[in-house]
C-alpha atoms as a PDB file:
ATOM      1  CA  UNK A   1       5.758  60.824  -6.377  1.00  0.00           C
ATOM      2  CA  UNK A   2       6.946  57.982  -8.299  1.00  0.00           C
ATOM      3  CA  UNK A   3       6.564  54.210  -7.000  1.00  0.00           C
ATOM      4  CA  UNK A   4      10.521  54.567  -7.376  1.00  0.00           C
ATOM      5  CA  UNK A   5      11.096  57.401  -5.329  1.00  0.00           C
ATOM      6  CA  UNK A   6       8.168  56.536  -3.123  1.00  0.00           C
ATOM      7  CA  UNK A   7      10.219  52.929  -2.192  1.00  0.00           C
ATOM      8  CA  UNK A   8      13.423  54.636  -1.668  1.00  0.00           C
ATOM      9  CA  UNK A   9      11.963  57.370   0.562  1.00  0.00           C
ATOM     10  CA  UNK A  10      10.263  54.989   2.786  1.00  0.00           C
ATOM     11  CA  UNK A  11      13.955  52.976   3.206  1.00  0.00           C
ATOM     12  CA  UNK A  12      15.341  56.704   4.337  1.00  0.00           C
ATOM     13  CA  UNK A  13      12.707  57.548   6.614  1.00  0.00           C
ATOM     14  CA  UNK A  14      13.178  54.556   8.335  1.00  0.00           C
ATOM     15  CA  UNK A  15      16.799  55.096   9.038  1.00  0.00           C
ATOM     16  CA  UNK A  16      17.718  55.889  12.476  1.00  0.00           C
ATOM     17  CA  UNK A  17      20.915  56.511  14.472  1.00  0.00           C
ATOM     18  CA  UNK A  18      20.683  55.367  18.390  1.00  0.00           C
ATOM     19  CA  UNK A  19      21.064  57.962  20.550  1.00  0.00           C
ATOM     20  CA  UNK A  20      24.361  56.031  22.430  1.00  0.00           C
ATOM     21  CA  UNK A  21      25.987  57.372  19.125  1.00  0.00           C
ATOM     22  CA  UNK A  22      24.634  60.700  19.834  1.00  0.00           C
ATOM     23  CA  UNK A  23      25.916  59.993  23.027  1.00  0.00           C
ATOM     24  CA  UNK A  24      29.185  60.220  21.812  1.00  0.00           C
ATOM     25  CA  UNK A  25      29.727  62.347  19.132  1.00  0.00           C
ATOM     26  CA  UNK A  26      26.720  64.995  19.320  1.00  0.00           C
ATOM     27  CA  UNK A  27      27.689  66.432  16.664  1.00  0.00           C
ATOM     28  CA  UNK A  28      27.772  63.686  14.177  1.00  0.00           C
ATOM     29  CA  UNK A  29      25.409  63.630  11.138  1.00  0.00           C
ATOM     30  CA  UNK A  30      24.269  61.028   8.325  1.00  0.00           C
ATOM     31  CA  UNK A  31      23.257  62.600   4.694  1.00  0.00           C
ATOM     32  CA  UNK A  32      22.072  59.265   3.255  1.00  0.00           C
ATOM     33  CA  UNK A  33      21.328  59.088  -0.840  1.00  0.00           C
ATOM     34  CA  UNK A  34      19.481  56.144  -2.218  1.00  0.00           C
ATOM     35  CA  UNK A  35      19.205  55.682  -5.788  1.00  0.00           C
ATOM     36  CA  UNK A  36      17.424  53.133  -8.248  1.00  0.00           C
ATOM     37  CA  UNK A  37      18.452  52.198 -11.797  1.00  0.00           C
ATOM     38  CA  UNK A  38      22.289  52.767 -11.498  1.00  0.00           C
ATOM     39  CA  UNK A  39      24.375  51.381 -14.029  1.00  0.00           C
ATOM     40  CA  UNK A  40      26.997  48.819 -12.631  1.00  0.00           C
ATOM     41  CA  UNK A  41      30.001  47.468 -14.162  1.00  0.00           C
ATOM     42  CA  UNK A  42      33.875  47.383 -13.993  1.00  0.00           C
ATOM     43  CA  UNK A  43      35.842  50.482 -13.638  1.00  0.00           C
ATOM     44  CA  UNK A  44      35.303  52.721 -16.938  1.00  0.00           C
ATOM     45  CA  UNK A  45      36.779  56.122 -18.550  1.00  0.00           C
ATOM     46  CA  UNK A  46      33.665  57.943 -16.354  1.00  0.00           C
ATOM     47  CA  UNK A  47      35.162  56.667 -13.577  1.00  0.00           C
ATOM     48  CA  UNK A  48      38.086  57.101 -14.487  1.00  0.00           C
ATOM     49  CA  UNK A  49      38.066  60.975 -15.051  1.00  0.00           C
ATOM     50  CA  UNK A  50      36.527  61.639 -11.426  1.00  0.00           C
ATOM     51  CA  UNK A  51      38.942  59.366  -9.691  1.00  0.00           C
ATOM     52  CA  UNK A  52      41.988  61.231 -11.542  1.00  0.00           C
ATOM     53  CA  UNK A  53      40.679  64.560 -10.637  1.00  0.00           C
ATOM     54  CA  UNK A  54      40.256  63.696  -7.157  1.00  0.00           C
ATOM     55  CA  UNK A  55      43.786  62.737  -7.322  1.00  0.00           C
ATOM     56  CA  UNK A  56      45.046  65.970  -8.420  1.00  0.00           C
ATOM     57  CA  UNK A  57      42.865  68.157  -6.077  1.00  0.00           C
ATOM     58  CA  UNK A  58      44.209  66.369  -3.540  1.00  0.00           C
ATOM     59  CA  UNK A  59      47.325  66.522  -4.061  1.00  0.00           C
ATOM     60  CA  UNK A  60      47.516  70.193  -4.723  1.00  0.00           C
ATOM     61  CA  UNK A  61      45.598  70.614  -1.444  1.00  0.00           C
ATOM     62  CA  UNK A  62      47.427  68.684   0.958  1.00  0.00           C
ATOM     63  CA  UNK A  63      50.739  69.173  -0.584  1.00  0.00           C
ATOM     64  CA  UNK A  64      53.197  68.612   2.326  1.00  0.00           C
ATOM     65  CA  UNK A  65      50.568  68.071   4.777  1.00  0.00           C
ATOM     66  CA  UNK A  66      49.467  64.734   6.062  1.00  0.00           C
ATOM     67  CA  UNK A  67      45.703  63.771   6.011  1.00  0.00           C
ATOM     68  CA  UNK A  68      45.248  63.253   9.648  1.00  0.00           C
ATOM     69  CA  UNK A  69      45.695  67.040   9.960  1.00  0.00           C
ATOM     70  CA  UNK A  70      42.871  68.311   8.278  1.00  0.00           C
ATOM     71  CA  UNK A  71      40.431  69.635  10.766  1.00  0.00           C
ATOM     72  CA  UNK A  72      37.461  66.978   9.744  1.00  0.00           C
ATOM     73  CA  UNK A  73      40.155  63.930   9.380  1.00  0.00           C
ATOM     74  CA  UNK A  74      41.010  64.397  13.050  1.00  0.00           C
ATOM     75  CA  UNK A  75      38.067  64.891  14.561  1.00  0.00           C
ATOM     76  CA  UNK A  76      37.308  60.862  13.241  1.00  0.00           C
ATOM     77  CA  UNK A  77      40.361  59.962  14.953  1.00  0.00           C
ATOM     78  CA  UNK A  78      39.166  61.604  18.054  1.00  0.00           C
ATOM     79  CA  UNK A  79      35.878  59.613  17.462  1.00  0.00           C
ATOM     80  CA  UNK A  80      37.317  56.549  16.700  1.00  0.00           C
ATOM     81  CA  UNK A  81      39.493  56.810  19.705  1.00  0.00           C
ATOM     82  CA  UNK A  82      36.473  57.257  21.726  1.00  0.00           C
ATOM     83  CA  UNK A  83      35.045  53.852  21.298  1.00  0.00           C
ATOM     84  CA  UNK A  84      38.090  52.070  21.620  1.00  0.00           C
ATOM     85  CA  UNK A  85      39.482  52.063  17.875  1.00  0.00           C
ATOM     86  CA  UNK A  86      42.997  52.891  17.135  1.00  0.00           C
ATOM     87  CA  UNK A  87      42.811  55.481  14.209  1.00  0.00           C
ATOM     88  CA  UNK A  88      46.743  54.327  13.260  1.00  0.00           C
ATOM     89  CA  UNK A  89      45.862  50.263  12.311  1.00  0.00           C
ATOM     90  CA  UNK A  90      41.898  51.137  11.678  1.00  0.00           C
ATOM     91  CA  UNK A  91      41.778  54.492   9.408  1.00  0.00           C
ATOM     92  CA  UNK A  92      38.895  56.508   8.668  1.00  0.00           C
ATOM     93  CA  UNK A  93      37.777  55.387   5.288  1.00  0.00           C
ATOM     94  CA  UNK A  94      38.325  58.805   3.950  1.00  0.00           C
ATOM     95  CA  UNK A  95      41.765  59.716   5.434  1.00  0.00           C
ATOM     96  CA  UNK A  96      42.612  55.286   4.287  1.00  0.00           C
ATOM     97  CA  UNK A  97      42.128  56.883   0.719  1.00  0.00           C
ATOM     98  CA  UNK A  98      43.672  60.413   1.230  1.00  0.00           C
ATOM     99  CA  UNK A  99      47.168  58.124   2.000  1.00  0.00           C
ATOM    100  CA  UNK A 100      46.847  56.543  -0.882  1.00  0.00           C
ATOM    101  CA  UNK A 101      46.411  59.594  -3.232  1.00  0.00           C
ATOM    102  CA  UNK A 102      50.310  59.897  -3.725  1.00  0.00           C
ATOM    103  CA  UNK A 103      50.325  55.957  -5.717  1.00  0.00           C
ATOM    104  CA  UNK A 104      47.282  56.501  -6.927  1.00  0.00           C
ATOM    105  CA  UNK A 105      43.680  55.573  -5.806  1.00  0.00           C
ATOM    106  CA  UNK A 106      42.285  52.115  -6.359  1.00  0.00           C
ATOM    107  CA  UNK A 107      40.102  51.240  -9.203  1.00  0.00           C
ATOM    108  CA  UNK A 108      37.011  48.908  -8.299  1.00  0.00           C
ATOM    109  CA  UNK A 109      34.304  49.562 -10.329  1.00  0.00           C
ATOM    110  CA  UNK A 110      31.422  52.035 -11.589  1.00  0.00           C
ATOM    111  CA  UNK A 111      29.917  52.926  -8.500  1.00  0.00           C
ATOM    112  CA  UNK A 112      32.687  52.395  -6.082  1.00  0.00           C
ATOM    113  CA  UNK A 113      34.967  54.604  -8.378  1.00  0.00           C
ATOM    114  CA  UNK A 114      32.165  57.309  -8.065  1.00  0.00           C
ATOM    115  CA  UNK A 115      31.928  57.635  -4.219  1.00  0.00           C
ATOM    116  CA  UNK A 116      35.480  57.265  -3.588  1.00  0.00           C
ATOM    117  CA  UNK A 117      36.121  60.022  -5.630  1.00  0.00           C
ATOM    118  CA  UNK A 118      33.335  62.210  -3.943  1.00  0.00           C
ATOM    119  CA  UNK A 119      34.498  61.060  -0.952  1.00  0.00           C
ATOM    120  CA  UNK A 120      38.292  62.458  -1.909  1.00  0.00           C
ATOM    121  CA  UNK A 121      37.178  65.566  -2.942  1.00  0.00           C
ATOM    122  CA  UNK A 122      35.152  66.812  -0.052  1.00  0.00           C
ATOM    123  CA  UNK A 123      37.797  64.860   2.747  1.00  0.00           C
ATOM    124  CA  UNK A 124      34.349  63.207   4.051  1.00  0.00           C
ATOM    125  CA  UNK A 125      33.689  59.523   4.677  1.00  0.00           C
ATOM    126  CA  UNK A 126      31.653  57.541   2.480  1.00  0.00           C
ATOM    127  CA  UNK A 127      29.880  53.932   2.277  1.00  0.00           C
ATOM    128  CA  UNK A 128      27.912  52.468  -0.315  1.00  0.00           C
ATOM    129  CA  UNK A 129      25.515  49.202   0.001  1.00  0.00           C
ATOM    130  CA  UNK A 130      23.527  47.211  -2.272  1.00  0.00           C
ATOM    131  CA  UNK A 131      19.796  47.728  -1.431  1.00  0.00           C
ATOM    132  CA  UNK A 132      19.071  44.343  -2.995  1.00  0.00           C
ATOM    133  CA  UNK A 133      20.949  42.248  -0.338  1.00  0.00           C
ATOM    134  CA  UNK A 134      20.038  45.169   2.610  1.00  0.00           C
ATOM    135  CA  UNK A 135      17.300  43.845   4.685  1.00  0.00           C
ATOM    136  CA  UNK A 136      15.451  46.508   7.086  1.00  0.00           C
ATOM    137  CA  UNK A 137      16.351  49.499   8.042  1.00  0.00           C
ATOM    138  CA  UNK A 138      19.632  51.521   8.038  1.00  0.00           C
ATOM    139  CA  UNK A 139      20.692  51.889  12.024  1.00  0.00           C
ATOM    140  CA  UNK A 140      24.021  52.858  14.169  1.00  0.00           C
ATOM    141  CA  UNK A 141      24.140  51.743  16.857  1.00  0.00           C
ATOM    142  CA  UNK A 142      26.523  50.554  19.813  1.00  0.00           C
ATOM    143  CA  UNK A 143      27.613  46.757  19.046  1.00  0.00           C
ATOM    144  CA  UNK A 144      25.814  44.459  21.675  1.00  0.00           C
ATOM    145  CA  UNK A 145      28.894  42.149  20.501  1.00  0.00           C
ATOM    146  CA  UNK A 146      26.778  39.182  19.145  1.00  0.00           C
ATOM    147  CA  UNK A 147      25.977  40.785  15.570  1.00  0.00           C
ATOM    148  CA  UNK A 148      27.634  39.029  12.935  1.00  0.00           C
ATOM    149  CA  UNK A 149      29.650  40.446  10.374  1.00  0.00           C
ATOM    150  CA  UNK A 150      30.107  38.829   7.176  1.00  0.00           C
ATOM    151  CA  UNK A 151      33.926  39.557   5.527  1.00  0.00           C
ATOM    152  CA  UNK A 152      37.355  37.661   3.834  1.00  0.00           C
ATOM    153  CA  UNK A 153      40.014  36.741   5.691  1.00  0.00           C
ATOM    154  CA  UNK A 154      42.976  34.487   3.723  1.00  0.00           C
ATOM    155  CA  UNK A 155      40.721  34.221   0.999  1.00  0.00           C
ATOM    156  CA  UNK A 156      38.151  32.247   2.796  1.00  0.00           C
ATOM    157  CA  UNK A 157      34.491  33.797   3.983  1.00  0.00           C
ATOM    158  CA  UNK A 158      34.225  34.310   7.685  1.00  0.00           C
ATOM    159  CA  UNK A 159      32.051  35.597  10.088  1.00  0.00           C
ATOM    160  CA  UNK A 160      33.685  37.845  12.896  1.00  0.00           C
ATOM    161  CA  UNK A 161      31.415  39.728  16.279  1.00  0.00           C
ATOM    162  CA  UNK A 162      32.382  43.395  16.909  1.00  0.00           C
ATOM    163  CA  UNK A 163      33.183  43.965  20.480  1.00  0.00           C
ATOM    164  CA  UNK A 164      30.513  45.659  22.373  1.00  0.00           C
ATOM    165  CA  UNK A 165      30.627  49.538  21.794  1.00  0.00           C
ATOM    166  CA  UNK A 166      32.080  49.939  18.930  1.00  0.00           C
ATOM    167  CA  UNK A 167      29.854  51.732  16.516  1.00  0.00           C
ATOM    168  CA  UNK A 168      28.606  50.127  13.674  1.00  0.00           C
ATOM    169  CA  UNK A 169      25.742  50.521  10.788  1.00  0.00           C
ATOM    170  CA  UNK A 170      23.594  47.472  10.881  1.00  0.00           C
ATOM    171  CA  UNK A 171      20.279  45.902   9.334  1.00  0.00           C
ATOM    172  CA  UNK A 172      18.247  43.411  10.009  1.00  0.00           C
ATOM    173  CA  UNK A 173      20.723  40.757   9.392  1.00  0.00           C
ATOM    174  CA  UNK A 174      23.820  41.854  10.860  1.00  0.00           C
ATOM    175  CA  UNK A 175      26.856  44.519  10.774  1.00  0.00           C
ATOM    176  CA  UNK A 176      26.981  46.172   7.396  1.00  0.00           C
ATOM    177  CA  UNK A 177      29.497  48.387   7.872  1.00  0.00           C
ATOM    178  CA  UNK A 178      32.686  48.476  11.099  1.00  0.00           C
ATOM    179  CA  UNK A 179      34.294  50.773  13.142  1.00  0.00           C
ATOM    180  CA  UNK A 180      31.199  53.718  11.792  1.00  0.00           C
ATOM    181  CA  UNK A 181      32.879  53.608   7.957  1.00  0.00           C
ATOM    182  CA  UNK A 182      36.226  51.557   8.083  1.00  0.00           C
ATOM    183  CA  UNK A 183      35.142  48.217   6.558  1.00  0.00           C
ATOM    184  CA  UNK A 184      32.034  47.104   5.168  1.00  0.00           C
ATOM    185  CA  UNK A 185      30.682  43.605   5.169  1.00  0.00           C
ATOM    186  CA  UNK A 186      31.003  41.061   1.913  1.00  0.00           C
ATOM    187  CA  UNK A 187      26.932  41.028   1.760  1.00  0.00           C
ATOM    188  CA  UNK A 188      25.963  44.556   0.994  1.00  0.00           C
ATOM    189  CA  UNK A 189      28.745  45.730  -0.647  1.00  0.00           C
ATOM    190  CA  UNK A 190      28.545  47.430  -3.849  1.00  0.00           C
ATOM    191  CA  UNK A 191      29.857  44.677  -7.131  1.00  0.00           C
ATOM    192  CA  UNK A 192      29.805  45.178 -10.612  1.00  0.00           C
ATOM    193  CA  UNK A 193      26.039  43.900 -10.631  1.00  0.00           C
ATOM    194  CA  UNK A 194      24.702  46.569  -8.380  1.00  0.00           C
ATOM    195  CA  UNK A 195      21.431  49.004  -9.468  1.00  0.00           C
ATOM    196  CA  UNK A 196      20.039  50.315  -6.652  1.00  0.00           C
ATOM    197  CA  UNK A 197      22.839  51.710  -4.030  1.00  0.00           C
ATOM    198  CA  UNK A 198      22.745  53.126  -0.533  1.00  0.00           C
ATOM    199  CA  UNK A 199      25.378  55.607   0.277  1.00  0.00           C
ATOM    200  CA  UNK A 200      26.549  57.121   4.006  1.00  0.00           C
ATOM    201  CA  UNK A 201      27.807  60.507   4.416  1.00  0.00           C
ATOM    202  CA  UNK A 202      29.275  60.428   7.519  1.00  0.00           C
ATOM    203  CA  UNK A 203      29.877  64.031   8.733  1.00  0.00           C
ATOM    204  CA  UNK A 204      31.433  65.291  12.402  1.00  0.00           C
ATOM    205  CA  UNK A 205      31.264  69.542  13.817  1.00  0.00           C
ATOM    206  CA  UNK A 206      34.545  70.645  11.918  1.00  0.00           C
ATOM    207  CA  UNK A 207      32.540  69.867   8.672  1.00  0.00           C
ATOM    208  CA  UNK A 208      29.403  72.519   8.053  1.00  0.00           C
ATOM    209  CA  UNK A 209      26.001  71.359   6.848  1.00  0.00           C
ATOM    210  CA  UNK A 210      26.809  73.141   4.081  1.00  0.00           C
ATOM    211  CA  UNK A 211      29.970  71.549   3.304  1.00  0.00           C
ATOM    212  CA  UNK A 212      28.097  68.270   3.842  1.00  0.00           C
ATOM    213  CA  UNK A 213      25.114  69.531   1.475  1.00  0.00           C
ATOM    214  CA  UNK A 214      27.561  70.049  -1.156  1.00  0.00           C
ATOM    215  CA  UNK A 215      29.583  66.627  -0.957  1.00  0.00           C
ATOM    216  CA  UNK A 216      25.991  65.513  -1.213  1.00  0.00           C
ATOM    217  CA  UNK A 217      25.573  67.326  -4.650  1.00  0.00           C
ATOM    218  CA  UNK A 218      28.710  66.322  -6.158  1.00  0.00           C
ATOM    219  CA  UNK A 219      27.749  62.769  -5.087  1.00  0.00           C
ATOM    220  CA  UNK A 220      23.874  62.444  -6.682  1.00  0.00           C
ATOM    221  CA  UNK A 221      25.664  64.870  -9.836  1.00  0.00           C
ATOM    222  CA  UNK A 222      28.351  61.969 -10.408  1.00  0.00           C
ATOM    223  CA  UNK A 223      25.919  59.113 -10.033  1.00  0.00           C
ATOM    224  CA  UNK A 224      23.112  60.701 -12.282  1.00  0.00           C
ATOM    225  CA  UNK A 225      25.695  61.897 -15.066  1.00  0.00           C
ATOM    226  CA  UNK A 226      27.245  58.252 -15.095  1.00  0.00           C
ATOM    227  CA  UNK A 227      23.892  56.513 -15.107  1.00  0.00           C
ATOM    228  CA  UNK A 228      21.712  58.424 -16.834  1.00  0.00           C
ATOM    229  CA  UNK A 229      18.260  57.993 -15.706  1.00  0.00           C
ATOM    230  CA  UNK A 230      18.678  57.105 -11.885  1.00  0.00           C
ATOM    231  CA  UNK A 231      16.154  58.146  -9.724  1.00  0.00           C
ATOM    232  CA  UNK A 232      17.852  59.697  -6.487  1.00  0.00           C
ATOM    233  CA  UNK A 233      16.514  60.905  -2.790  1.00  0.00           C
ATOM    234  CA  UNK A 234      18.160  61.992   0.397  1.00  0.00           C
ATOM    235  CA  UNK A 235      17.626  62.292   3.544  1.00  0.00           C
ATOM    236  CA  UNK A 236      19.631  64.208   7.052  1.00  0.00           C
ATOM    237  CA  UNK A 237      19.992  62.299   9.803  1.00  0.00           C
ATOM    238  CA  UNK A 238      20.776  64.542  12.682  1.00  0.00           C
ATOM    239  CA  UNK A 239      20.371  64.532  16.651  1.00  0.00           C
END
């Protein structure tokens, strides 16, 4: 094994999910894929191609039916609702991009074009963070309420506290990522500088392993094909 792979196996292995979560949602599961040596930058013609045939897929499948209705979609409304969230002002990340499929999905760069196209695709939700400003562990958990959580608000940087319970990835430093994958903090997000990326699968019962696996795939295929030369690992996070 690689020093590469070795360093981004040993930042999976040490990801955990608190068993409060479990708690909740038994039947949730994490497919996390690190990778080293991506190539950043704004949004290209790579990007570009994915993101359009996202678009089309989904528009053939969902034709005159609304996101929140597929059987995965809901059951993240149902978990939402059951830590307080209101699925209606605070979407899922992946149904938030399903609704805009119809005007056309937004363009942010490289790797954020990548995994919001996977992420289309397969109707799963998916986060990506910048393993150079991560610091610790990958962990959800139940908000205490005192974690901070770095985002923009009128333009300006602030710092806001999640109220206690709501369920939130976190490192050493503070929230990463709100409401389990509806915003993610300023600090780890991916930018147009970003090489080494970690990205959250975020799976619930009416979506099979399988299904999961094979989002997966199509993720590590995109990133690997559009950087050529990235070194990739995994890792399931179940119960």
């Amino acid at each position: 094994m690689s020093i590469v792979t070795s360093r981004l196996r040993s930042r999976l292995d040490a990801a955990a999910i608190d068993p409060s979560v479990h708690a909740l949602r038994p039947d949730y599961r994490a497919l996390l894929v690190a990778a080293e040596g991506l190539r950043p930058g704004p949004s290209d013609a790579a990007g570009e191609r994915l993101l359009a045939a996202a678009e089309e897929g989904a528009r053939r499948r969902f034709a005159g039916t609304p996101p929140e209705e597929h059987p995965h979609l809901a059951a993240w409304r149902e978990a939402f609702r059951a830590f307080g969230a209101k699925p209606q002002r605070t979407r899922p990340s992946a149904e938030a991009l399903l609704r805009r499929v119809a005007v056309g999905l937004p363009r942010v760069d490289r790797l954020t074009d990548v995994y919001n196209a996977v992420s289309v695709a397969h109707a799963v939700p998916i986060g990506g963070e910048d393993l150079d400003h991560y610091i610790g562990a990958p962990r959800l958990v139940r908000a205490a309420g005192d974690e901070p959580f770095e985002t923009m608000a009128g333009g300006k940087a602030v710092v806001e506290h999640c109220p206690p319970g709501e369920v939130v990835w976190r490192d050493d430093a503070g929230v990463t990522c709100r409401r389990w994958n509806w915003r993610q903090c300023t600090r780890t997000r991916l930018t147009e500088t970003t090489t080494r990326a970690l990205f959250v699968l975020d799976a619930l019962g009416p979506m099979s392993d399988a299904e999961l696996g094979a989002a997966g795939d199509a993720l590590v295929e995109a990133l690997t094909q559009t950087s050529p030369g990235a070194v990739v690992a995994s890792r399931l996070l179940t119960a």
